[in-house]
C-alpha atoms as a PDB file:
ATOM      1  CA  UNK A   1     -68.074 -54.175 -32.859  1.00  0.00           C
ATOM      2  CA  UNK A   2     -70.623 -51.243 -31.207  1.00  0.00           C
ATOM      3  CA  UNK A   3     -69.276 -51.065 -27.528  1.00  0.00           C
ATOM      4  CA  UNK A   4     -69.138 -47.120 -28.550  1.00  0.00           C
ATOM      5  CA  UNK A   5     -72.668 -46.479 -28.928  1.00  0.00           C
ATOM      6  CA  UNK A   6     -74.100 -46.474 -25.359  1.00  0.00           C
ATOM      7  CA  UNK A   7     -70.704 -44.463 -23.749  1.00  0.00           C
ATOM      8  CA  UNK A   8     -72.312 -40.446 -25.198  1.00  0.00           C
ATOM      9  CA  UNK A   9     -75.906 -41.356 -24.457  1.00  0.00           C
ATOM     10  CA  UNK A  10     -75.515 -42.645 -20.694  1.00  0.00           C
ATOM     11  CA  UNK A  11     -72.311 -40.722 -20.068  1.00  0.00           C
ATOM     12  CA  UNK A  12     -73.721 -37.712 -18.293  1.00  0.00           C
ATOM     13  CA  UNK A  13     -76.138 -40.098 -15.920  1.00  0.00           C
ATOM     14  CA  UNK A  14     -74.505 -43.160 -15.232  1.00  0.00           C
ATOM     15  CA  UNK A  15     -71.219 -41.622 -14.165  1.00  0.00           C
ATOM     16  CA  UNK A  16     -73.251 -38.558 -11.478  1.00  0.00           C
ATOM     17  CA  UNK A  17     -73.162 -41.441  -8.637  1.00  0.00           C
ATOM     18  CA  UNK A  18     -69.839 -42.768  -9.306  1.00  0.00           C
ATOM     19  CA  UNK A  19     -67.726 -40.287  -7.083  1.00  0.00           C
ATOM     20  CA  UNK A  20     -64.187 -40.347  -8.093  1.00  0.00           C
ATOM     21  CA  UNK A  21     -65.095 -42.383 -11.233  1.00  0.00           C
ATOM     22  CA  UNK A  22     -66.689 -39.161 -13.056  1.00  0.00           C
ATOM     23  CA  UNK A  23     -63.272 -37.089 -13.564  1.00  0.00           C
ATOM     24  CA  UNK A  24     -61.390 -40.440 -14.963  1.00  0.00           C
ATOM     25  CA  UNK A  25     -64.658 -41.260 -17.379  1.00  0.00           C
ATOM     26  CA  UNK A  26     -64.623 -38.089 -18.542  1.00  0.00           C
ATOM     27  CA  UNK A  27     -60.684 -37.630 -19.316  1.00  0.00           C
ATOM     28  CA  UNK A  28     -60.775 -41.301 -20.783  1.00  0.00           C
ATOM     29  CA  UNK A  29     -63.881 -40.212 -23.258  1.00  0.00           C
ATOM     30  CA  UNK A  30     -62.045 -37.119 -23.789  1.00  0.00           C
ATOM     31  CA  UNK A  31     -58.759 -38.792 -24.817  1.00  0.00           C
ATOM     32  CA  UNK A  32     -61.185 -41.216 -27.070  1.00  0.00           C
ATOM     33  CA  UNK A  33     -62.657 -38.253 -28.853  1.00  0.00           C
ATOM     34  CA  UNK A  34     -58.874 -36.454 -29.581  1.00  0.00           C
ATOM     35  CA  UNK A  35     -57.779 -40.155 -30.822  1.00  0.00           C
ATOM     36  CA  UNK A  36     -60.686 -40.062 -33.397  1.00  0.00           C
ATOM     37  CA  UNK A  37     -59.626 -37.289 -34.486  1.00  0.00           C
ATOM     38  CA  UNK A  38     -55.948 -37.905 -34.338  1.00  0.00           C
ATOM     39  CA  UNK A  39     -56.691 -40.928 -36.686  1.00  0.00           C
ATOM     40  CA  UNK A  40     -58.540 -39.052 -39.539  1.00  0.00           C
ATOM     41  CA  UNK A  41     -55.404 -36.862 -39.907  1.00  0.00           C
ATOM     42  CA  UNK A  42     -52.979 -39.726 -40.191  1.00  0.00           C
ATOM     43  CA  UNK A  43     -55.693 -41.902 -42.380  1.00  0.00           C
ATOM     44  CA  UNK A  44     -55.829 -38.210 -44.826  1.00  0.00           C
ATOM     45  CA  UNK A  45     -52.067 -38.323 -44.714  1.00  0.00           C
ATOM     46  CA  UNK A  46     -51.231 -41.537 -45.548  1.00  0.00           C
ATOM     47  CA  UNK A  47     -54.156 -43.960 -46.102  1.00  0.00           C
ATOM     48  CA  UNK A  48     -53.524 -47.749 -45.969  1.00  0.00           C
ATOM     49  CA  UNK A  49     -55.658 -48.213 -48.839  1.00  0.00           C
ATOM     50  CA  UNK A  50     -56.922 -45.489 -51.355  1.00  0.00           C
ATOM     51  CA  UNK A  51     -60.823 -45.704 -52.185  1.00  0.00           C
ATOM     52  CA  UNK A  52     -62.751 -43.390 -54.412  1.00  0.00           C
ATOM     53  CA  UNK A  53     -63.278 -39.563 -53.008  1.00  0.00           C
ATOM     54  CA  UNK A  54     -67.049 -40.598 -54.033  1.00  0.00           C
ATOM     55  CA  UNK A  55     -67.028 -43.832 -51.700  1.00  0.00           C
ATOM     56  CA  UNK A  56     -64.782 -41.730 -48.918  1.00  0.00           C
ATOM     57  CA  UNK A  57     -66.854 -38.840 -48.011  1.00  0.00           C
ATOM     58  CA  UNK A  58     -70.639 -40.865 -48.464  1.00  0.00           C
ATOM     59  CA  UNK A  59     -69.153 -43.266 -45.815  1.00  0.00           C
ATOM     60  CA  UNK A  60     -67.586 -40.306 -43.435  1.00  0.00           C
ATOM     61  CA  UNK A  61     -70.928 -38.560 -43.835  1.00  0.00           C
ATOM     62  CA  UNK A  62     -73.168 -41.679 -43.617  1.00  0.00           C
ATOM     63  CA  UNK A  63     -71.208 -43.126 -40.310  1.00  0.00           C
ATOM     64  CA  UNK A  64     -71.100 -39.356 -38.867  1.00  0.00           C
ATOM     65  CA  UNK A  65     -74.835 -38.983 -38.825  1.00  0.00           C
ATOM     66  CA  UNK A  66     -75.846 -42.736 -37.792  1.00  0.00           C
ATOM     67  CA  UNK A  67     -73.456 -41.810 -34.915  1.00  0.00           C
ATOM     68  CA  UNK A  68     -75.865 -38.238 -34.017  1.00  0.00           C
ATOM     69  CA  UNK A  69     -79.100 -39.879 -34.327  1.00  0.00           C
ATOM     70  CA  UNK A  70     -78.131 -43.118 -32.552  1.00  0.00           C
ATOM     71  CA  UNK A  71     -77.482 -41.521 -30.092  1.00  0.00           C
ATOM     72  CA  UNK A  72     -80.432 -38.585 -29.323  1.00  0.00           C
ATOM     73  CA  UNK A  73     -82.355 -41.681 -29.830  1.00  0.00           C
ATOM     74  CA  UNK A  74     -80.788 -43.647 -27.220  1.00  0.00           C
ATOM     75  CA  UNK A  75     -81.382 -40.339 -25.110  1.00  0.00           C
ATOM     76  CA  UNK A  76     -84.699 -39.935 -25.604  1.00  0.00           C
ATOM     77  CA  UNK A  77     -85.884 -43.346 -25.054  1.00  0.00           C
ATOM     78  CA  UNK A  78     -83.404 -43.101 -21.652  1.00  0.00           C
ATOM     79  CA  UNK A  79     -81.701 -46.674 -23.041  1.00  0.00           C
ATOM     80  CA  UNK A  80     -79.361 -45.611 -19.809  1.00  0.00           C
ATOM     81  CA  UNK A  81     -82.161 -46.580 -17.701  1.00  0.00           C
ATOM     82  CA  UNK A  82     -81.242 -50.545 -17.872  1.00  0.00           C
ATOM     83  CA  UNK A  83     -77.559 -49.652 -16.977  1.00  0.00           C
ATOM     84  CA  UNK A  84     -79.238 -48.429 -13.670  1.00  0.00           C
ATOM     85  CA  UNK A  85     -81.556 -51.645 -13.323  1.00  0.00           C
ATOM     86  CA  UNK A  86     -78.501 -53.655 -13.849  1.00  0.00           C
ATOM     87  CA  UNK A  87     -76.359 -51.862 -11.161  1.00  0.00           C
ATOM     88  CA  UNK A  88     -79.225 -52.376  -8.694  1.00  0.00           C
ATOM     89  CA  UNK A  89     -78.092 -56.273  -8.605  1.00  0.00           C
ATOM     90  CA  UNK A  90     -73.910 -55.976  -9.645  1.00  0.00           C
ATOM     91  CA  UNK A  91     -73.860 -57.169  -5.441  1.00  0.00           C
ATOM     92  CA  UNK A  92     -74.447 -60.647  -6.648  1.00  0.00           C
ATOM     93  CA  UNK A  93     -71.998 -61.538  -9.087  1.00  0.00           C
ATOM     94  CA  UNK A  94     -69.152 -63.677  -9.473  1.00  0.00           C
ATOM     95  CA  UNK A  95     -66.864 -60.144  -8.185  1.00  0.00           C
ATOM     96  CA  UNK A  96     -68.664 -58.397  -6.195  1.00  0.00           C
ATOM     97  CA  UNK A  97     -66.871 -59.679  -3.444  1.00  0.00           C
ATOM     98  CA  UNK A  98     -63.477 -58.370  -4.918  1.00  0.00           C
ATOM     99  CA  UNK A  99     -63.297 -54.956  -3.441  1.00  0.00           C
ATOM    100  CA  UNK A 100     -63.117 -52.024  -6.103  1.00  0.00           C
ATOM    101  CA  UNK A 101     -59.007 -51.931  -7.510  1.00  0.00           C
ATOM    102  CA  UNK A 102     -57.313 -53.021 -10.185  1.00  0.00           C
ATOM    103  CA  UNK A 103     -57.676 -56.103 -10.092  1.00  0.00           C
ATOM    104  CA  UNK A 104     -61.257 -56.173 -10.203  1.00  0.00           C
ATOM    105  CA  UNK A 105     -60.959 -53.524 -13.008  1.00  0.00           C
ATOM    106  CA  UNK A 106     -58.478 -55.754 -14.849  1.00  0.00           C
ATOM    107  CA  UNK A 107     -60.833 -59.066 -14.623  1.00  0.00           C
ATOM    108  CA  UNK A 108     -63.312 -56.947 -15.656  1.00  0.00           C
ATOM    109  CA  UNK A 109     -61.970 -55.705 -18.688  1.00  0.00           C
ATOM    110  CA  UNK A 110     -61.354 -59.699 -19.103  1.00  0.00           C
ATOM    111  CA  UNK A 111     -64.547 -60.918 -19.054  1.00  0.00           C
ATOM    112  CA  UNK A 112     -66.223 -57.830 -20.697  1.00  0.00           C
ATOM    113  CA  UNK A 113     -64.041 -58.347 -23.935  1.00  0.00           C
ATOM    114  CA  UNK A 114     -64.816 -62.094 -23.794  1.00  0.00           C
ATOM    115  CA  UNK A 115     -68.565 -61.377 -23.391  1.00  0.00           C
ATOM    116  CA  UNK A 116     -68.470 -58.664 -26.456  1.00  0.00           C
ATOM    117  CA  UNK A 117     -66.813 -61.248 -28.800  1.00  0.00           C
ATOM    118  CA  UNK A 118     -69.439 -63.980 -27.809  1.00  0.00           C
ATOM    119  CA  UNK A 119     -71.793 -61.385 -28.759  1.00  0.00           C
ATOM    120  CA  UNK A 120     -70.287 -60.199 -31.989  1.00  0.00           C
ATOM    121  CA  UNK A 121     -69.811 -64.240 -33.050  1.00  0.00           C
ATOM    122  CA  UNK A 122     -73.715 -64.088 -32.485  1.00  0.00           C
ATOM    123  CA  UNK A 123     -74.185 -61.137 -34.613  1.00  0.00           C
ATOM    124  CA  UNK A 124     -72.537 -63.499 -37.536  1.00  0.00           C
ATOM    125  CA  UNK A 125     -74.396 -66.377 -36.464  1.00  0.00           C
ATOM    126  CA  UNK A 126     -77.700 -66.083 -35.896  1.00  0.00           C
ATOM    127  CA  UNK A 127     -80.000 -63.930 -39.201  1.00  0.00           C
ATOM    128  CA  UNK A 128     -81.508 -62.210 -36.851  1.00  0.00           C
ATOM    129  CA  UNK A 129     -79.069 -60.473 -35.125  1.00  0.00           C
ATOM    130  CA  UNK A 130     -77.242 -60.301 -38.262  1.00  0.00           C
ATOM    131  CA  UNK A 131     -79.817 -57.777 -40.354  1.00  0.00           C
ATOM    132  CA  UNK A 132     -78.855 -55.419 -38.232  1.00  0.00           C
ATOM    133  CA  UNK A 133     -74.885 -56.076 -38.176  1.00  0.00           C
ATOM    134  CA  UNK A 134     -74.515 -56.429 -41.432  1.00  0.00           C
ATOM    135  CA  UNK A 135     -75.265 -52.144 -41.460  1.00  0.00           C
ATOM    136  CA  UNK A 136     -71.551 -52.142 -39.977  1.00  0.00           C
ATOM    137  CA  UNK A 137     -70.437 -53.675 -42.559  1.00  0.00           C
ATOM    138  CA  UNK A 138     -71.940 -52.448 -45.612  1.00  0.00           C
ATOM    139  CA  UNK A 139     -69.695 -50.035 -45.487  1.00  0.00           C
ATOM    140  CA  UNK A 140     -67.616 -49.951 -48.727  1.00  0.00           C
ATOM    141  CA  UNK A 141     -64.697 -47.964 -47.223  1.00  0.00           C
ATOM    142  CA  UNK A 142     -62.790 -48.672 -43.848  1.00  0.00           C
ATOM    143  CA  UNK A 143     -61.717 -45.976 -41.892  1.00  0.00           C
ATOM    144  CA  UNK A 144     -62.407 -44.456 -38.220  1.00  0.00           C
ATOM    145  CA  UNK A 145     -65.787 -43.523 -38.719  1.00  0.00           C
ATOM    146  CA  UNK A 146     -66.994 -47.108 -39.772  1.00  0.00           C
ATOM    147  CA  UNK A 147     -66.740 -47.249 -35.840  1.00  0.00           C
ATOM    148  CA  UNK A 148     -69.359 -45.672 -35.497  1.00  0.00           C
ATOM    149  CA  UNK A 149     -71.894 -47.461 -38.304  1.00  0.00           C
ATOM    150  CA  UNK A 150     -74.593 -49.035 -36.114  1.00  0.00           C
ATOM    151  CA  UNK A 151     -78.371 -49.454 -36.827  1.00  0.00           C
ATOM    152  CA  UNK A 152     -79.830 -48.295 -33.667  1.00  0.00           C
ATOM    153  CA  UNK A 153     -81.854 -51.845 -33.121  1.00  0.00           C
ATOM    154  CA  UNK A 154     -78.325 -53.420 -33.120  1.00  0.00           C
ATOM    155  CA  UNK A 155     -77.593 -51.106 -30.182  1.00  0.00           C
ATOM    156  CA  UNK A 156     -80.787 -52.013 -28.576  1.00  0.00           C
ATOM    157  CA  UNK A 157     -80.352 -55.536 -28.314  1.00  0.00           C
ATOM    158  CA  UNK A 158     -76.733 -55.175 -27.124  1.00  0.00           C
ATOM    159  CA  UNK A 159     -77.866 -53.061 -24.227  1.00  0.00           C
ATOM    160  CA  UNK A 160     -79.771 -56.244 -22.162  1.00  0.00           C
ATOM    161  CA  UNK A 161     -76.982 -58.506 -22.567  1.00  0.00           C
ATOM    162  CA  UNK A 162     -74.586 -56.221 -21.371  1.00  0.00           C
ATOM    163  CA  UNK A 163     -77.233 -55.507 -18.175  1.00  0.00           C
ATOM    164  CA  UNK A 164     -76.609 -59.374 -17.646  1.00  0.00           C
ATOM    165  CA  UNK A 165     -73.006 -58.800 -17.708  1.00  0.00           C
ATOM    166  CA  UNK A 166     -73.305 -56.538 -15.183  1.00  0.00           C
ATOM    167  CA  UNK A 167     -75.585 -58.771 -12.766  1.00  0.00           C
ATOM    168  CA  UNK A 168     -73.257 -61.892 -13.852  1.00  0.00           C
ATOM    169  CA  UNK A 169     -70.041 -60.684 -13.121  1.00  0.00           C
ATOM    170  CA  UNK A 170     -70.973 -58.625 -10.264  1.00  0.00           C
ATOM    171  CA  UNK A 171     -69.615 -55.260 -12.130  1.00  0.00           C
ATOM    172  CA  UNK A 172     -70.897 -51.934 -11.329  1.00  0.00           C
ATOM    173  CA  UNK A 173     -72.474 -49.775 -14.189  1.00  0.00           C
ATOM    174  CA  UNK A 174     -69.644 -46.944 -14.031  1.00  0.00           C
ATOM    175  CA  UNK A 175     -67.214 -49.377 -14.310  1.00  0.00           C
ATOM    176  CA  UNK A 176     -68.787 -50.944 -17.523  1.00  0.00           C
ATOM    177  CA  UNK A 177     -69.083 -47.739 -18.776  1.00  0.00           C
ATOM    178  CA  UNK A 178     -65.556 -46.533 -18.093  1.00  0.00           C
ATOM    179  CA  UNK A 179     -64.552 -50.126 -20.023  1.00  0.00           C
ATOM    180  CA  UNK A 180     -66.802 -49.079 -22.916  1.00  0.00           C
ATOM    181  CA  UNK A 181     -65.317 -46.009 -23.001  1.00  0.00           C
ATOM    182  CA  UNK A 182     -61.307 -47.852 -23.228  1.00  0.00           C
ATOM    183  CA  UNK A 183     -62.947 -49.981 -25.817  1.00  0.00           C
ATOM    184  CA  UNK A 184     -64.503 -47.256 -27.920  1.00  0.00           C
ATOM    185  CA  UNK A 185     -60.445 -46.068 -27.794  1.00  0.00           C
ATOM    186  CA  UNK A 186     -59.354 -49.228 -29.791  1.00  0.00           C
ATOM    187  CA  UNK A 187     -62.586 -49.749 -31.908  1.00  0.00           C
ATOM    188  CA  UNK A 188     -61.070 -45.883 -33.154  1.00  0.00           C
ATOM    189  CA  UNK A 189     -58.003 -48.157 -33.583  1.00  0.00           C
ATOM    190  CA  UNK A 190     -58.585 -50.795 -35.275  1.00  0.00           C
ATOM    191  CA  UNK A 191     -61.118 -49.503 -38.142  1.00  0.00           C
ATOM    192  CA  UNK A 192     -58.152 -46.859 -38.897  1.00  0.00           C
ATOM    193  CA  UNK A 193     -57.308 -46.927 -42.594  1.00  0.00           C
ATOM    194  CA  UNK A 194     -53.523 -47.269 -41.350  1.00  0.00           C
ATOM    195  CA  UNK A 195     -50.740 -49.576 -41.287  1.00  0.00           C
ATOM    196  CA  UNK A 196     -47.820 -49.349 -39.246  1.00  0.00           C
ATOM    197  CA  UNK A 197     -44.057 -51.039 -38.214  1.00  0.00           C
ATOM    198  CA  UNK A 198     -44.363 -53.994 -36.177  1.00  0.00           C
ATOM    199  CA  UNK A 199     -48.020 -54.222 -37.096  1.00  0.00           C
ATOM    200  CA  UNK A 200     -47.836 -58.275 -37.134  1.00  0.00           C
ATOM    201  CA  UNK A 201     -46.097 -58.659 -33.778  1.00  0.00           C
ATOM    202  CA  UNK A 202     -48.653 -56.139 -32.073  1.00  0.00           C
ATOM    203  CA  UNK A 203     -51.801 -58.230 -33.656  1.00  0.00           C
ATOM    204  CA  UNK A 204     -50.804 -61.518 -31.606  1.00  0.00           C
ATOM    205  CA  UNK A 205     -51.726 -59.719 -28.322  1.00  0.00           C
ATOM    206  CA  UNK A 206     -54.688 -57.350 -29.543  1.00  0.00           C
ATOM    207  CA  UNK A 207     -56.492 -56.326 -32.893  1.00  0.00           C
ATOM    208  CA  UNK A 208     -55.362 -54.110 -35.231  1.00  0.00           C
ATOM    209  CA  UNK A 209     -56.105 -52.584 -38.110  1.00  0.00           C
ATOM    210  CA  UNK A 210     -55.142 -55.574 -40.730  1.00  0.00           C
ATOM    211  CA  UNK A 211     -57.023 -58.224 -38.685  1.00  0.00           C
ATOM    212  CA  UNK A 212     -60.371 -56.060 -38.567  1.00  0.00           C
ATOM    213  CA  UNK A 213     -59.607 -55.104 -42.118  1.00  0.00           C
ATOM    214  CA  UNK A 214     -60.244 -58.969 -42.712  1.00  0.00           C
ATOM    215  CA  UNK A 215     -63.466 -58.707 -40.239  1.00  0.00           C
ATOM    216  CA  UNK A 216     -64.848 -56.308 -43.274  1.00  0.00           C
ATOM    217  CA  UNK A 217     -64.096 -58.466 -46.240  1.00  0.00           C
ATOM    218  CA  UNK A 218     -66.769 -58.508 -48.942  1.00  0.00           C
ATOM    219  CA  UNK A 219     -66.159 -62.520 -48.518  1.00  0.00           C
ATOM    220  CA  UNK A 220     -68.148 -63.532 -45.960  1.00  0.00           C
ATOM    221  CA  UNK A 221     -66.020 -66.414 -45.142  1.00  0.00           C
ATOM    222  CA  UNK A 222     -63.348 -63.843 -44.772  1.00  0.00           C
ATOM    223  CA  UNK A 223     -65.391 -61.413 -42.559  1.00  0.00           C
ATOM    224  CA  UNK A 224     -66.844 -64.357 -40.521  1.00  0.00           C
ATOM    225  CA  UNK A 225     -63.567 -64.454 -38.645  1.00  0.00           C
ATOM    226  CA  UNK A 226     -61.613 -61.905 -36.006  1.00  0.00           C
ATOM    227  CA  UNK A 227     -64.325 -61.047 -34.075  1.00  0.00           C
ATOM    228  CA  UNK A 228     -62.534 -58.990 -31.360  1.00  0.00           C
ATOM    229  CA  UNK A 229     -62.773 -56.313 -29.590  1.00  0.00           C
ATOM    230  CA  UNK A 230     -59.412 -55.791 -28.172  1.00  0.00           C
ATOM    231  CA  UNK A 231     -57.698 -58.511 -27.189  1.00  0.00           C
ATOM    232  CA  UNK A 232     -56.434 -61.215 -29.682  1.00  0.00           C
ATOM    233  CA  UNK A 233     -56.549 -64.120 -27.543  1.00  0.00           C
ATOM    234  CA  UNK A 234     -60.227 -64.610 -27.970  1.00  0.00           C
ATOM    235  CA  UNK A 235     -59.768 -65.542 -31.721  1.00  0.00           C
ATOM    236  CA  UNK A 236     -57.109 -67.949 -31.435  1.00  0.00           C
ATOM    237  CA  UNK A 237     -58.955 -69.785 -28.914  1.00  0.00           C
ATOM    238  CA  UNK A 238     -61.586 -70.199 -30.228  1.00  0.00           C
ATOM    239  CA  UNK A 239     -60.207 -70.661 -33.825  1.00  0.00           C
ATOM    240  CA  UNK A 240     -61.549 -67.435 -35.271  1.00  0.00           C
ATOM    241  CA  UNK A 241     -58.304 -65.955 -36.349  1.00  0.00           C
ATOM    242  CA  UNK A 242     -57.491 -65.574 -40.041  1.00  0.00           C
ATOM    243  CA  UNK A 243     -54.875 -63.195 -41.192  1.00  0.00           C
ATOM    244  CA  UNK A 244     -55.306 -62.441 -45.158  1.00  0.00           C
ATOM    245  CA  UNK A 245     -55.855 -59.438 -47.112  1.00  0.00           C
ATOM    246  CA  UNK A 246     -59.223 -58.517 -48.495  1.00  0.00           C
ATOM    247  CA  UNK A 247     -59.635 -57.661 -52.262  1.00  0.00           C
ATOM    248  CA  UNK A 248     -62.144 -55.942 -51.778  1.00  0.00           C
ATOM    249  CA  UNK A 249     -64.338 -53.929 -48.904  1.00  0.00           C
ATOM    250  CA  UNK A 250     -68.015 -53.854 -47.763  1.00  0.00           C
ATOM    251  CA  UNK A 251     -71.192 -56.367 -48.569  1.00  0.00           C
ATOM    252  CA  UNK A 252     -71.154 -56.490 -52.344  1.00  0.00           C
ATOM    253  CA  UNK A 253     -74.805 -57.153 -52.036  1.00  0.00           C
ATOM    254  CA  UNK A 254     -75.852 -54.280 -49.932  1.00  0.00           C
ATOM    255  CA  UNK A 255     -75.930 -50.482 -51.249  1.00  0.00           C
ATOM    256  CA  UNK A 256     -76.357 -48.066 -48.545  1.00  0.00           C
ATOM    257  CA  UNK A 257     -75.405 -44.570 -49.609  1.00  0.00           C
ATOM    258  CA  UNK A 258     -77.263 -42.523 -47.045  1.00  0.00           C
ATOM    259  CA  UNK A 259     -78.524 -42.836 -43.649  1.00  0.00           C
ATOM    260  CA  UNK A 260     -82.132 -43.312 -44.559  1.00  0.00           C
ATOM    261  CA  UNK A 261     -80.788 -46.148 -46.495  1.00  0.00           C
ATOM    262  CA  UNK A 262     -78.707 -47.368 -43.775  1.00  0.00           C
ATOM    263  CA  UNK A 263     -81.776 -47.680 -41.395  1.00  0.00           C
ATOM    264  CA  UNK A 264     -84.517 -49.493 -43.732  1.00  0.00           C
ATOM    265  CA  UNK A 265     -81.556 -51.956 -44.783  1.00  0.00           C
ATOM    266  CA  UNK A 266     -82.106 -53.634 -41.753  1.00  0.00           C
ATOM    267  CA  UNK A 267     -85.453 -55.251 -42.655  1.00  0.00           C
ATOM    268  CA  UNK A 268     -84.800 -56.396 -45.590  1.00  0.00           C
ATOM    269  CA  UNK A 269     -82.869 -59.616 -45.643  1.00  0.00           C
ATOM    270  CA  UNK A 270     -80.134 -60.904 -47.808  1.00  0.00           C
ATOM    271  CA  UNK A 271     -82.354 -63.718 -49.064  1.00  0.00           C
ATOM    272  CA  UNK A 272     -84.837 -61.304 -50.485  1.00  0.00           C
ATOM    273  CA  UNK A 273     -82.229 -59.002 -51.792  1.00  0.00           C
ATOM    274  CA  UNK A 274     -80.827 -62.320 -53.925  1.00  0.00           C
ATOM    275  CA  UNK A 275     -84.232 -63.007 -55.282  1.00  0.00           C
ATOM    276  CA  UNK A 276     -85.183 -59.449 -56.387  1.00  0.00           C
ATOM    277  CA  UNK A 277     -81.624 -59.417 -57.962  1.00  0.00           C
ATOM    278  CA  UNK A 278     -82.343 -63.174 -59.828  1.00  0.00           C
ATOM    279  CA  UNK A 279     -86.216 -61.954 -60.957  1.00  0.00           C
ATOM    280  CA  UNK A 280     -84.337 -58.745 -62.332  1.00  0.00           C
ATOM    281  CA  UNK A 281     -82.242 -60.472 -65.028  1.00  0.00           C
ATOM    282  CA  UNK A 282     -85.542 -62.841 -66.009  1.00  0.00           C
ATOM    283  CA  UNK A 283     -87.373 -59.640 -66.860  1.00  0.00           C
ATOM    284  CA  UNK A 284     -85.028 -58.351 -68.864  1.00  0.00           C
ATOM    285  CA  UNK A 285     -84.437 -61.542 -70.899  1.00  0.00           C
ATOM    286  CA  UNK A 286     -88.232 -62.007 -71.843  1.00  0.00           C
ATOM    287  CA  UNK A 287     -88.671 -58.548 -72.554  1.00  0.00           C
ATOM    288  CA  UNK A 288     -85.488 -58.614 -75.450  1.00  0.00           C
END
């Protein structure tokens, strides 16, 4: 999911009032950032699954600069601005009363992950969320970077509901953002082309690798499942959970091999992709 887009573009305002919260947010982004990179080393070294050198760098490249202009857009339109809005009313939620400790930070981490995977579920569910999802996954290879393959509108959108979090739960903005921040760790995680030991006994308390590998299926009724962020409970709950191996990676309907491409996908819809492909065939047929 995109929990990582908002952390670069409100880092360096949210976290100036937060006190003691602005060394820890920026060691916990900094330990994010060394993980990425950490994980393309391992993923060139021994790769879960091999795809094309074609299909490996245009997704690197294409995820890499969706990541820089999400971003200096999200600056420039000062997206961070809501996240201060929101924090303006975090004294009336459901823990606000709960003095600032771990245990507040630990329900909080709770109820954010359960609030992203209602939100992702949406992104499945509902077409219009889902012309701009579906950019995450028309990615034809999986690896790290595919973390960061957002259309910007899909950021957007994201950014109210998680304002409502905020007011909800009663959760101040720093403390979503140092959450988003942890989260942006295992979103690194679990798009890694990797597999590991013990991989199947570590998925039944949070996602890894093989269950988001699922989440990008080129079967929709494969990637219609394993919605999570982090934690695995979510999708067993709620019956989400499917553990099988994709044949094959990415929307087999969708091309996208630039940015540019990326971007304009958004507004055109599956349905009108099927019936330019279906007119196609026609027109070649009457004029043999």
């Amino acid at each position: 999911m995109n929990t990582q887009v908002d952390s670069l573009s409100i880092a360096s305002e949210s976290l100036q009032g937060s006190g003691g919260g602005l060394l820890f947010n920026e060691v916990l982004f900094g330990v994010a950032i060394l993980a990425f990179f950490a994980l393309v080393v391992m993923e060139k070294m021994q790769p879960y699954r091999r795809f094309t050198q074609q299909i490996g760098k245009a997704s690197f490249v294409t995820n890499t600069t969706a990541f820089i202009f999400n971003n200096v857009i999200l600056t420039v339109l000062r997206a961070s601005s809501l996240f201060f809005v929101a924090q303006q009313f975090s004294s009336f939620g459901i823990l606000s009363g709960l003095s600032s400790g771990p245990l507040k930070w630990v329900l909080s981490f709770i109820l954010f992950d359960l609030a992203i995977y209602v939100w992702h579920v949406a992104s499945h569910r509902f077409e219009f969320l889902w012309r701009f999802h579906k950019i995450h996954h028309s990615d034809k290879s999986f690896n790290v970077s595919t973390g960061f393959r957002f259309h910007v509108f899909d950021l957007f959108l994201e950014i109210p509901y998680k304002c409502l979090f905020v007011i909800l739960i009663g959760v101040e903005a720093h403390l979503v953002l140092a959450i988003e921040t942890l989260e942006l760790l295992f979103i690194f995680f679990h798009h890694a082309n990797l597999t590991f030991k013990r991989e199947e006994s570590l998925s039944n308390f949070i996602i890894t690798p093989s269950l988001h590998r699922t989440h990008h299926s080129a079967d929709r009724r494969e990637h219609d499942s394993n919605y999570g962020i982090v934690l695995a409970i979510w999708d067993k709950v709620f019956g989400t959970r499917k553990e099988v191996v994709p044949e094959k990676i990415g929307l087999d309907i969708i091309e996208a091999e630039n940015f540019l491409q990326l971007f304009f996908l958004a507004f055109i819809t599956e349905r009108h992709i099927r019936r330019i492909l279906e007119i196609i065939p026609k027109g070649k047929k009457r004029g043999g």
